[in-house]
N, C-alpha and C. Protein backbone atom coordinates (compact mmCIF):
# COMPACT_ATOMS: atom_id res chain seq x y z
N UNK A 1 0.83 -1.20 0.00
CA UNK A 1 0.00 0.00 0.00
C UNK A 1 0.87 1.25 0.00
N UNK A 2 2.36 1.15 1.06
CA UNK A 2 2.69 2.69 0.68
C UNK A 2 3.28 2.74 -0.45
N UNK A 3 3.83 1.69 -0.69
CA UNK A 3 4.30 1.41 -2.49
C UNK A 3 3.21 2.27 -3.53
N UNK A 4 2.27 2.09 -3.33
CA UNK A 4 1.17 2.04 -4.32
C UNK A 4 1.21 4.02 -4.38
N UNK A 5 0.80 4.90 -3.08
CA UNK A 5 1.08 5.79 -2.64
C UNK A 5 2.03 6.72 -3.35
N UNK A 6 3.34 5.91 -3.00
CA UNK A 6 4.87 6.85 -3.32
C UNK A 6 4.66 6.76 -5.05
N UNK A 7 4.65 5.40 -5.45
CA UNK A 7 4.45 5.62 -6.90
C UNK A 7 3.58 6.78 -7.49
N UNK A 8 2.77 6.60 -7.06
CA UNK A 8 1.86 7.69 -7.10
C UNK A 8 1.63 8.95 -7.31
N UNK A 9 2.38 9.38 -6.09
CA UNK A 9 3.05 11.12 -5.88
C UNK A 9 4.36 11.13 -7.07
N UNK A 10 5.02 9.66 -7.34
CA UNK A 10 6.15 10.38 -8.20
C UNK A 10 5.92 10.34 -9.17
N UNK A 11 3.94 9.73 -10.20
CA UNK A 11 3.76 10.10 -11.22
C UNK A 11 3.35 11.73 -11.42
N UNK A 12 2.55 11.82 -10.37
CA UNK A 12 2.00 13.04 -10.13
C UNK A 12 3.13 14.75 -10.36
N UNK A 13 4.68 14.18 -9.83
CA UNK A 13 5.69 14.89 -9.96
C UNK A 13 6.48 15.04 -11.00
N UNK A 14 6.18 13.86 -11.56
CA UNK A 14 7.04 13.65 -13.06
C UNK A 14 6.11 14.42 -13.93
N UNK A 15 4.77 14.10 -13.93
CA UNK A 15 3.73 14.69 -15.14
C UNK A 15 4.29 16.66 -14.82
N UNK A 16 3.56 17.09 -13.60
CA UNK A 16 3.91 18.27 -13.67
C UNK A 16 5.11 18.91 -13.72
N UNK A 17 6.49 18.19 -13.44
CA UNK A 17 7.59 18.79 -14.17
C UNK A 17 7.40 18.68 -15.82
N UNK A 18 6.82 18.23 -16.23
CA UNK A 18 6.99 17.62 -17.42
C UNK A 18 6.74 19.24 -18.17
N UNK A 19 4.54 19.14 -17.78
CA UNK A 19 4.30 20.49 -18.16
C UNK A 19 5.20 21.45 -18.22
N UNK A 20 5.84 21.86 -16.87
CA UNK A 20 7.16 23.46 -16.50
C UNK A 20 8.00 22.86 -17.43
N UNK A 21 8.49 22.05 -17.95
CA UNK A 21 9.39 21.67 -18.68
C UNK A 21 9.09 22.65 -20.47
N UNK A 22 8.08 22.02 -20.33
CA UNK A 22 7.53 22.13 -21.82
C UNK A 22 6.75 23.68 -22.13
N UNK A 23 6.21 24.20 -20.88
CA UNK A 23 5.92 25.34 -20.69
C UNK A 23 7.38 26.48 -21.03
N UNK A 24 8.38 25.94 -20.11
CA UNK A 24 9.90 27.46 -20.23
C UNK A 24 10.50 27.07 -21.70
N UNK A 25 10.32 25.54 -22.15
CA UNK A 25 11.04 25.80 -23.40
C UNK A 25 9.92 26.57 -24.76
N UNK A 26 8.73 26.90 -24.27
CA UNK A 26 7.63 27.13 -25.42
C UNK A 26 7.56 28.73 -25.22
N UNK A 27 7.99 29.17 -23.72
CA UNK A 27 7.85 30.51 -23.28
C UNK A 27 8.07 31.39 -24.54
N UNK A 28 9.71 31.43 -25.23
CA UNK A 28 10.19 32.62 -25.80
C UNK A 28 9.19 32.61 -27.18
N UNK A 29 8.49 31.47 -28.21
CA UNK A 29 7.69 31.50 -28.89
C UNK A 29 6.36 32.20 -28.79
N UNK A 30 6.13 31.87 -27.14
CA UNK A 30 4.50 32.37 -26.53
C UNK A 30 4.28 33.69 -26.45
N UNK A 31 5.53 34.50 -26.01
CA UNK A 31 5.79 35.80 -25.44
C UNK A 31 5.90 36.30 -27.22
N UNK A 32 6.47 36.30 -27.99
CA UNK A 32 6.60 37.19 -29.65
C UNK A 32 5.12 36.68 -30.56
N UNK A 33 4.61 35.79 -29.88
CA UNK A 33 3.67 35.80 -31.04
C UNK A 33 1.95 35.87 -30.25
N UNK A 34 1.97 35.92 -28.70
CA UNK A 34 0.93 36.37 -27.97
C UNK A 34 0.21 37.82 -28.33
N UNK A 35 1.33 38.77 -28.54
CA UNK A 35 0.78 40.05 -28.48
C UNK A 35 -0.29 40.09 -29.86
N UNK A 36 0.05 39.06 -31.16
CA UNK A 36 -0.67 39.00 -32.61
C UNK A 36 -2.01 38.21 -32.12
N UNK A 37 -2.03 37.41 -31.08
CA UNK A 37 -3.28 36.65 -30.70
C UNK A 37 -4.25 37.52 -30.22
N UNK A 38 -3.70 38.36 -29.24
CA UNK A 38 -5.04 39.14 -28.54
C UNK A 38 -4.93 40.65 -28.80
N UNK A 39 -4.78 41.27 -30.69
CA UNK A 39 -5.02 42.00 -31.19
C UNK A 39 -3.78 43.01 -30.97
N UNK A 40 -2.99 42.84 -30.66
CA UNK A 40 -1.58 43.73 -31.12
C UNK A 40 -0.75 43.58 -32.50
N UNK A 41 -0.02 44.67 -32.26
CA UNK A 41 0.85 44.52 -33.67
C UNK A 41 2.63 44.45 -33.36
N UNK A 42 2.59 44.65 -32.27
CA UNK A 42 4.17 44.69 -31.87
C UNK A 42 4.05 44.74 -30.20
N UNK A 43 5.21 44.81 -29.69
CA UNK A 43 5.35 44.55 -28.44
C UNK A 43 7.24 44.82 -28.25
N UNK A 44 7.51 45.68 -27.45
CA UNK A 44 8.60 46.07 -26.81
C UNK A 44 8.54 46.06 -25.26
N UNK A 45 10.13 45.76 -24.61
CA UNK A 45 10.19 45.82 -23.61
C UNK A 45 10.99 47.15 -23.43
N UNK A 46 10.19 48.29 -22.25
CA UNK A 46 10.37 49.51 -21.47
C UNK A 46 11.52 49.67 -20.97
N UNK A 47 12.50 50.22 -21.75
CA UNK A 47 13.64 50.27 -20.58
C UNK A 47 13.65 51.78 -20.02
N UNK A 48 13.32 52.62 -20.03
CA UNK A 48 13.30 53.91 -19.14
C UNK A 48 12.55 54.39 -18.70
N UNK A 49 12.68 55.28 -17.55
CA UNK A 49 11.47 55.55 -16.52
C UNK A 49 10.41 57.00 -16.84
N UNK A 50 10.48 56.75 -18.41
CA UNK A 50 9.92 58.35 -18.38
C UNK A 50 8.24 57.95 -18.24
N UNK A 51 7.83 57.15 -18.13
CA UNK A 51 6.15 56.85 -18.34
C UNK A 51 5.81 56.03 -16.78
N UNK A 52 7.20 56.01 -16.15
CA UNK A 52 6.48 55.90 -14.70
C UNK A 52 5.38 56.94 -13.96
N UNK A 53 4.49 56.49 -13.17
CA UNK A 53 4.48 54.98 -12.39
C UNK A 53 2.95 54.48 -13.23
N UNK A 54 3.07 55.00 -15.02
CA UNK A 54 2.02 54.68 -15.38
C UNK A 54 2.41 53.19 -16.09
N UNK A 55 3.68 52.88 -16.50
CA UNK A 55 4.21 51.95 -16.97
C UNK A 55 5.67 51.43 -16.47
N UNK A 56 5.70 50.81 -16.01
CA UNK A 56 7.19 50.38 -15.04
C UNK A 56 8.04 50.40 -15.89
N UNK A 57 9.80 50.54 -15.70
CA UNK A 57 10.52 50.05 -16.17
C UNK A 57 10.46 48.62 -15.87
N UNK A 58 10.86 47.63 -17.67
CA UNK A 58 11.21 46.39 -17.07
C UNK A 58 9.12 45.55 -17.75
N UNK A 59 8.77 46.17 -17.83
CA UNK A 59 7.52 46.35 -18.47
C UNK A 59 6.99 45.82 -19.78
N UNK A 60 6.68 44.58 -20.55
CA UNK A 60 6.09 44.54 -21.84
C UNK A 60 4.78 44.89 -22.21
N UNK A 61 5.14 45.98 -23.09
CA UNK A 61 3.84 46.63 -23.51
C UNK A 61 3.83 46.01 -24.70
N UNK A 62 2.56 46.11 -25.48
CA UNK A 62 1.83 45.07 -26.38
C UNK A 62 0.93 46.52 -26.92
N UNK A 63 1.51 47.23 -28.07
CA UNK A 63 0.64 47.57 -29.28
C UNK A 63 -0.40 47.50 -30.15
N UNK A 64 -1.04 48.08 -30.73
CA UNK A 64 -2.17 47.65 -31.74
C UNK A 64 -2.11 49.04 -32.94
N UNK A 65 -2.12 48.77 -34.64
CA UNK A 65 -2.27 49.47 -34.76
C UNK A 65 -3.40 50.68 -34.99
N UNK A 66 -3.20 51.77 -35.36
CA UNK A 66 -4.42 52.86 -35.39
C UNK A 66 -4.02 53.72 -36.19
N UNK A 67 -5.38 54.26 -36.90
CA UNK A 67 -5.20 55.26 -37.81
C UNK A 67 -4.69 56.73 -36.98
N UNK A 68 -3.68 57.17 -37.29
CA UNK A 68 -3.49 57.82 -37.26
C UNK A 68 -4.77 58.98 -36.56
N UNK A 69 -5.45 59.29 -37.31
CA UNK A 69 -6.18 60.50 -36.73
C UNK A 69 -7.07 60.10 -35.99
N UNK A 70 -7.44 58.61 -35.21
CA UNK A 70 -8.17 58.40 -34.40
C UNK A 70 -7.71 58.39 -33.34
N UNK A 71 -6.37 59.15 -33.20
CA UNK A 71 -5.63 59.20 -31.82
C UNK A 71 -6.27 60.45 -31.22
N UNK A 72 -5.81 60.56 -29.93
CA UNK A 72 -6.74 61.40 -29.28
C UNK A 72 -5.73 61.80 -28.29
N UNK A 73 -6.41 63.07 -27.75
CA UNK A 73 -4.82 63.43 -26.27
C UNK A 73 -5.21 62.65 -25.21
N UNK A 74 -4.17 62.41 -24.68
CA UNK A 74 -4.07 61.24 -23.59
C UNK A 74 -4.72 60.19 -24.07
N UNK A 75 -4.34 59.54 -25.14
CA UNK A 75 -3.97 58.38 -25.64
C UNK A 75 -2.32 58.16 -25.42
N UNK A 76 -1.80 56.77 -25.07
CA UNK A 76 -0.53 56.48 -24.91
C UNK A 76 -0.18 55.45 -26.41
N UNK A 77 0.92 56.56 -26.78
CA UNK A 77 1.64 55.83 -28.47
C UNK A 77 2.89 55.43 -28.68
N UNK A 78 3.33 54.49 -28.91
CA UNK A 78 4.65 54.15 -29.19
C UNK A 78 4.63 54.57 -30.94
N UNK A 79 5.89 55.19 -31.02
CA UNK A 79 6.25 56.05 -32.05
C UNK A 79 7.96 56.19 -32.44
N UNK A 80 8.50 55.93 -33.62
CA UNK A 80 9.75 56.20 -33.94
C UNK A 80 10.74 57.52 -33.80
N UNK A 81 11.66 57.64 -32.90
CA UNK A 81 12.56 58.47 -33.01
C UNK A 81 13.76 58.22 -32.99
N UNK A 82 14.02 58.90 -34.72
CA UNK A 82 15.13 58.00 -34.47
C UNK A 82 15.89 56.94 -34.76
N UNK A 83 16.66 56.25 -34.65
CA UNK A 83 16.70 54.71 -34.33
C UNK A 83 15.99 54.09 -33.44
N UNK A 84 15.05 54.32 -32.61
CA UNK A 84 14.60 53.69 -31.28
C UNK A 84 13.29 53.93 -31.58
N UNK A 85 12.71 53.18 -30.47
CA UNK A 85 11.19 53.13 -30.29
C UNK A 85 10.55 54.15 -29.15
N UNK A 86 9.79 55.08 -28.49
CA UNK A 86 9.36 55.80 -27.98
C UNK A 86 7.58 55.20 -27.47
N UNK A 87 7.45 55.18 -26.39
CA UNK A 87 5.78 55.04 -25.83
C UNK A 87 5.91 56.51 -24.62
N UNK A 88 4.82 57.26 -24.85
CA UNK A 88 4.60 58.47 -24.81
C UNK A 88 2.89 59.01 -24.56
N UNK A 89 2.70 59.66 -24.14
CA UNK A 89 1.22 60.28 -24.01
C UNK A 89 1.27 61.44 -25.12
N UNK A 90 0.44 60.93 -25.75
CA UNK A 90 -0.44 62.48 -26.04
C UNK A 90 -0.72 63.38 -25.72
N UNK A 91 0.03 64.82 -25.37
CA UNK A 91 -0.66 66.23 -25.32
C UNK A 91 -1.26 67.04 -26.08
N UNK A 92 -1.04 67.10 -27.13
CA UNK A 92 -1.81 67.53 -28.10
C UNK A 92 -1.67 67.23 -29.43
N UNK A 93 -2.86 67.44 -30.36
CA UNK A 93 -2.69 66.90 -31.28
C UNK A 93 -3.10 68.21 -32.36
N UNK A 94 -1.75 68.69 -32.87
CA UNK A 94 -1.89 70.13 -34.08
C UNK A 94 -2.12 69.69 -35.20
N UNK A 95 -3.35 70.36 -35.41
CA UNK A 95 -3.23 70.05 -36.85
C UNK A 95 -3.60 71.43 -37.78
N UNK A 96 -2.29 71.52 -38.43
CA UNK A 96 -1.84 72.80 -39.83
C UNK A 96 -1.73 72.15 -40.77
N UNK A 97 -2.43 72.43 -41.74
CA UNK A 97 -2.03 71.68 -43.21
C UNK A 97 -1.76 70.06 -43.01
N UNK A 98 -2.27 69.43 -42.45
CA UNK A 98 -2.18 67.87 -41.97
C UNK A 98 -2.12 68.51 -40.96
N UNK A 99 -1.65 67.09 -39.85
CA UNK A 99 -1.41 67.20 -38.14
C UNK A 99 0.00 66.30 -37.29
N UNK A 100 0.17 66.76 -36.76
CA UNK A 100 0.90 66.16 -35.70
C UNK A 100 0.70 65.99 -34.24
N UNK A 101 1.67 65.33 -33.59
CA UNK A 101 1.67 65.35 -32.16
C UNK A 101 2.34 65.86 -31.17
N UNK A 102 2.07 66.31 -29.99
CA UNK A 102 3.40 66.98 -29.28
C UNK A 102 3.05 65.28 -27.67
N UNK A 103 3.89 65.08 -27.57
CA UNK A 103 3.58 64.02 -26.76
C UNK A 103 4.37 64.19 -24.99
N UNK A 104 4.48 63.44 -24.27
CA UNK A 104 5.40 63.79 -23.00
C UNK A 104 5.36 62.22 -22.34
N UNK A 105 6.41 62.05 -21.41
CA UNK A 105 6.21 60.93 -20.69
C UNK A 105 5.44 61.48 -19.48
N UNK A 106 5.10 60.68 -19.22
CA UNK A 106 3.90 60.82 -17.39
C UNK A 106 4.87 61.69 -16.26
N UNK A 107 6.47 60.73 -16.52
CA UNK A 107 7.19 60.81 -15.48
C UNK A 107 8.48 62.02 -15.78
N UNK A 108 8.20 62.73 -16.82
CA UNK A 108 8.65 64.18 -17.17
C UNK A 108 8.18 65.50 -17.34
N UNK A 109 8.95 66.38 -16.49
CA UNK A 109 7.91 67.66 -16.38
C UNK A 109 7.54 68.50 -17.76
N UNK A 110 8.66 68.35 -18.56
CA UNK A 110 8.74 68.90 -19.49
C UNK A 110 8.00 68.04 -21.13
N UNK A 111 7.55 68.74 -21.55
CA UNK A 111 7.05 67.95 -23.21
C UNK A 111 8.28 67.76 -23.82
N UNK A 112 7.85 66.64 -24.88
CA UNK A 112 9.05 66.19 -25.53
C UNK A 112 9.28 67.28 -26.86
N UNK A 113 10.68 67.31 -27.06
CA UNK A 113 11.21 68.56 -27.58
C UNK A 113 11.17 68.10 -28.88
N UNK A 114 10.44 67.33 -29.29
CA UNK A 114 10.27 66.42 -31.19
C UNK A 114 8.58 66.86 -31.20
N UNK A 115 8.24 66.75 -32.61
CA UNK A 115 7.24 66.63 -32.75
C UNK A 115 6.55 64.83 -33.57
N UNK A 116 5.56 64.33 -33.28
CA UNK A 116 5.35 63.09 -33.69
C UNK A 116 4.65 63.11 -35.08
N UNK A 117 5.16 62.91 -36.03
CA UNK A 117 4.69 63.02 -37.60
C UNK A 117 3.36 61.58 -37.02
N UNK A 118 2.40 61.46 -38.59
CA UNK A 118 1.16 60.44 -38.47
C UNK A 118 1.95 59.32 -38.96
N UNK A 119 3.20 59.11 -40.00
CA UNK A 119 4.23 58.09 -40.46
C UNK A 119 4.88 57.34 -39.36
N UNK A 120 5.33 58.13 -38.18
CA UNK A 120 6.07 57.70 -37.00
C UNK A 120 5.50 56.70 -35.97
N UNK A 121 3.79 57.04 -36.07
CA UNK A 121 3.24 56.35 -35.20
C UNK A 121 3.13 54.76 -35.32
N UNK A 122 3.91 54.12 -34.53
CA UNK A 122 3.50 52.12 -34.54
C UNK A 122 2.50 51.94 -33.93
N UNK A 123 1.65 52.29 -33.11
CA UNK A 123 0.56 51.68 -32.47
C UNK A 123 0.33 52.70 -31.50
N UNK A 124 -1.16 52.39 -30.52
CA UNK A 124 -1.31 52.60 -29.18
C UNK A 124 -1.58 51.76 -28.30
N UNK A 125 -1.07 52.15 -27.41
CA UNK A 125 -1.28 51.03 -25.87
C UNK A 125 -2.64 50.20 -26.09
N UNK A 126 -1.97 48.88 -26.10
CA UNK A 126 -2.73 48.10 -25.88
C UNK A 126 -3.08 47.74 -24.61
N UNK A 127 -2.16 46.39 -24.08
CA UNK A 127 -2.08 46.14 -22.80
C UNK A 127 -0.66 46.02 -22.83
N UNK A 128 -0.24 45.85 -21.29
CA UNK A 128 1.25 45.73 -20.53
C UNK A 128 1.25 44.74 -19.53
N UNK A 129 1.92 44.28 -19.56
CA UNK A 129 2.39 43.24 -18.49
C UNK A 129 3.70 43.55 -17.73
N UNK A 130 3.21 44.19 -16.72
CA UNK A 130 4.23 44.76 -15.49
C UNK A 130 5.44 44.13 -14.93
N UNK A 131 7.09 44.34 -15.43
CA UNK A 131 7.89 43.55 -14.77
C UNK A 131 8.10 42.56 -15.80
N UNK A 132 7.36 42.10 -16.56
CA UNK A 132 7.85 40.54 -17.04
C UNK A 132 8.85 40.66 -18.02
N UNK A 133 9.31 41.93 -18.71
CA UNK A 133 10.29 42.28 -19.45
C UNK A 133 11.95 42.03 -19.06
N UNK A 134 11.50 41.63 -17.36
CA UNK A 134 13.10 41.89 -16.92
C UNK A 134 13.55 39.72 -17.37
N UNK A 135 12.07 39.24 -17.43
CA UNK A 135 12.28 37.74 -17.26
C UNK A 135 12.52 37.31 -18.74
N UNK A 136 12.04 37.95 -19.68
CA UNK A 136 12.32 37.92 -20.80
C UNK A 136 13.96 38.48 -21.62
N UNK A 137 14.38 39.48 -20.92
CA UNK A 137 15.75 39.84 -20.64
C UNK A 137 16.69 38.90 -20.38
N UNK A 138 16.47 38.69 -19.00
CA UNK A 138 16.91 37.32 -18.46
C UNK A 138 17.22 35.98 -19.30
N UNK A 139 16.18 35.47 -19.94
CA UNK A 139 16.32 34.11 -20.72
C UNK A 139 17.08 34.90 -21.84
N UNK A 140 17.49 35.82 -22.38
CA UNK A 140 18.50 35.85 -23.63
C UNK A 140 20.01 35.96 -23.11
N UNK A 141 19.76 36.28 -22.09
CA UNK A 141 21.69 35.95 -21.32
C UNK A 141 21.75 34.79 -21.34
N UNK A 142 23.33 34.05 -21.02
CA UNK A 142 23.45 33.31 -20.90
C UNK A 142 23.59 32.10 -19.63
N UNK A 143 23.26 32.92 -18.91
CA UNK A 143 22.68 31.99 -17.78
C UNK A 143 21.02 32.00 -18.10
N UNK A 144 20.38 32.77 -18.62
CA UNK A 144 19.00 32.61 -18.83
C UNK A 144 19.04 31.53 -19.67
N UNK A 145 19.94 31.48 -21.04
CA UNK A 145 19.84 30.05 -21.80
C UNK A 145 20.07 28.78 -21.32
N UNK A 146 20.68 28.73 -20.24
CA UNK A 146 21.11 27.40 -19.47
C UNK A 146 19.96 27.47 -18.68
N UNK A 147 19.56 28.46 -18.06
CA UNK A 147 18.40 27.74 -17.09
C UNK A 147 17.39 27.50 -17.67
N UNK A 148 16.77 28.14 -19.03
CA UNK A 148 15.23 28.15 -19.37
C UNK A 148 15.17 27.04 -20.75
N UNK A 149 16.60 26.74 -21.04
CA UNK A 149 16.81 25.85 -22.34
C UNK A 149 17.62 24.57 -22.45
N UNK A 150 18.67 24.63 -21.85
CA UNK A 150 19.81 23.67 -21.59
C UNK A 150 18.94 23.02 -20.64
N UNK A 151 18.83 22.94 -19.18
CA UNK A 151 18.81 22.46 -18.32
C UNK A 151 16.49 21.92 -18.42
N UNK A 152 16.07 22.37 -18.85
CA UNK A 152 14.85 21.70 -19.11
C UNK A 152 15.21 20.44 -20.33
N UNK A 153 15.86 21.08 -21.25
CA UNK A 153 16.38 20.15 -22.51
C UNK A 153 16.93 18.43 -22.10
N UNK A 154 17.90 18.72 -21.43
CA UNK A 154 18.19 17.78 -20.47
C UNK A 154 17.46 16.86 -19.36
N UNK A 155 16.63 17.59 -18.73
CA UNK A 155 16.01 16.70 -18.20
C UNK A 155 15.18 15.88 -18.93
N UNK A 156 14.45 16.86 -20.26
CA UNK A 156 13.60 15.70 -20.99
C UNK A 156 14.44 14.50 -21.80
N UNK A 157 15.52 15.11 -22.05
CA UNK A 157 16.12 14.25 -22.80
C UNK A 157 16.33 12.84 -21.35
N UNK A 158 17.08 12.95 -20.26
CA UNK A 158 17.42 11.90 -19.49
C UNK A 158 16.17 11.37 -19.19
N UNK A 159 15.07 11.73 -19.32
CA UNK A 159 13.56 10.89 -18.96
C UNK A 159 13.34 10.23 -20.29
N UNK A 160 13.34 10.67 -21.32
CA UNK A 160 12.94 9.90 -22.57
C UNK A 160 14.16 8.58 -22.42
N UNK A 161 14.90 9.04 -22.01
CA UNK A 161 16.42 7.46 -21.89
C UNK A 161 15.99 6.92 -21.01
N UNK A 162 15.72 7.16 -20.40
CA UNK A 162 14.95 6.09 -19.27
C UNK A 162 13.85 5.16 -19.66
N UNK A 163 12.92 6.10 -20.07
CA UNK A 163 11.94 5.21 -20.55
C UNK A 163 12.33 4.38 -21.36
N UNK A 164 13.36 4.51 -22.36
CA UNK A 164 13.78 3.63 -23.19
C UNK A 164 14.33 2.17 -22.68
N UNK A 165 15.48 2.53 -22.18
CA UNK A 165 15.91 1.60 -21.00
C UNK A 165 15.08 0.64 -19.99
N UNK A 166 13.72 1.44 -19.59
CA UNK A 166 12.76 0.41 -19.01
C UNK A 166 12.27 -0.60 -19.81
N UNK A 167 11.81 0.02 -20.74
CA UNK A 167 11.24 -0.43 -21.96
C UNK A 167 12.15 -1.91 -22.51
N UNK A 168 13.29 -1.30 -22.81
CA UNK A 168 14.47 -2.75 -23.00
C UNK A 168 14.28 -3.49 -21.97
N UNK A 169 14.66 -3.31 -20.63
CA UNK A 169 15.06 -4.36 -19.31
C UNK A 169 13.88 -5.45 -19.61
N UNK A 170 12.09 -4.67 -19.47
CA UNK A 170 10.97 -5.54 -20.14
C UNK A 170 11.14 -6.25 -21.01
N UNK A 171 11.84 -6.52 -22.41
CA UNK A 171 11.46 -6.98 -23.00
C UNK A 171 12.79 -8.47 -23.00
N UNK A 172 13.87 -8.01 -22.61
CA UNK A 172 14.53 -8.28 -22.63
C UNK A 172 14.98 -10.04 -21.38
């Protein structure tokens, strides 16, 4: 009977490592192509604090795009400057002979000293997921590749040899 028990708990332990197994190696696929499932168009991770404490550093925000002139002030837009990517509020929106934007972060007193052409704009705030940017960071170092790739890799691999091996001793 406690035989029956222990076996038991160590199918119960094997199955759900199995899942976390199969879950961290599926993560980096889930995370680049999630934001296209639930209506985004891009997705960057936040590295500066100008849109605190409305958006953390460390932060994946998740885009969608928009026409241009259906933006509105205080709408939040990620927008090109530059070489780089920019997420920003809306302060106003001029429009002379066409229109533009004058935008600011939350967490700066001052407006931003660019103006935002309707070409520049990639999207507006979709949703964000607070923090999880630093875990996604993480798995592209190389201790993130050993822990979230190597070392799950391995374990499935030494369980599939096993089974094999049982499998022989049986028949054998």
């Amino acid at each position: 009977m406690f035989n029956f028990k222990v076996e038991g708990l160590r199918k119960i332990v094997k199955e759900t490592l199995s899942v976390i197994i199969v879950v961290v190696l599926l993560f980096p696929a889930i995370i680049y192509i999630a934001p296209f499932l639930v209506g985004g168009s891009s997705s960057a991770i936040v590295l500066g604090g100008s849109m605190e404490p409305t958006i953390h550093v460390g932060s994946i925000v998740v885009c969608r795009r928009i026409k241009p002139e259906d933006i509105k002030v205080g709408d939040i837009i990620a927008f090109k400057t530059g070489g780089s990517t920019t997420i920003h509020r809306v302060i106003e929106k001029v429009v002379e002979g066409g229109f533009y934007f004058r935008t600011k972060g939350d967490a700066n007193e001052d407006p931003d000293p660019w103006v935002v052409m309707p070409q520049d704009v990639i999207g507006i705030l979709h949703f964000q997921i607070p923090y999880y940017g630093y875990l996604i960071w993480f798995a592209t170092t190389p201790m993130g590749v050993v822990l979230f790739i190597l070392i799950p890799a391995v374990i499935l691999i030494i369980g599939e040899v096993r089974k094999i091996a049982k499998i022989r001793r049986g028949r054998g």
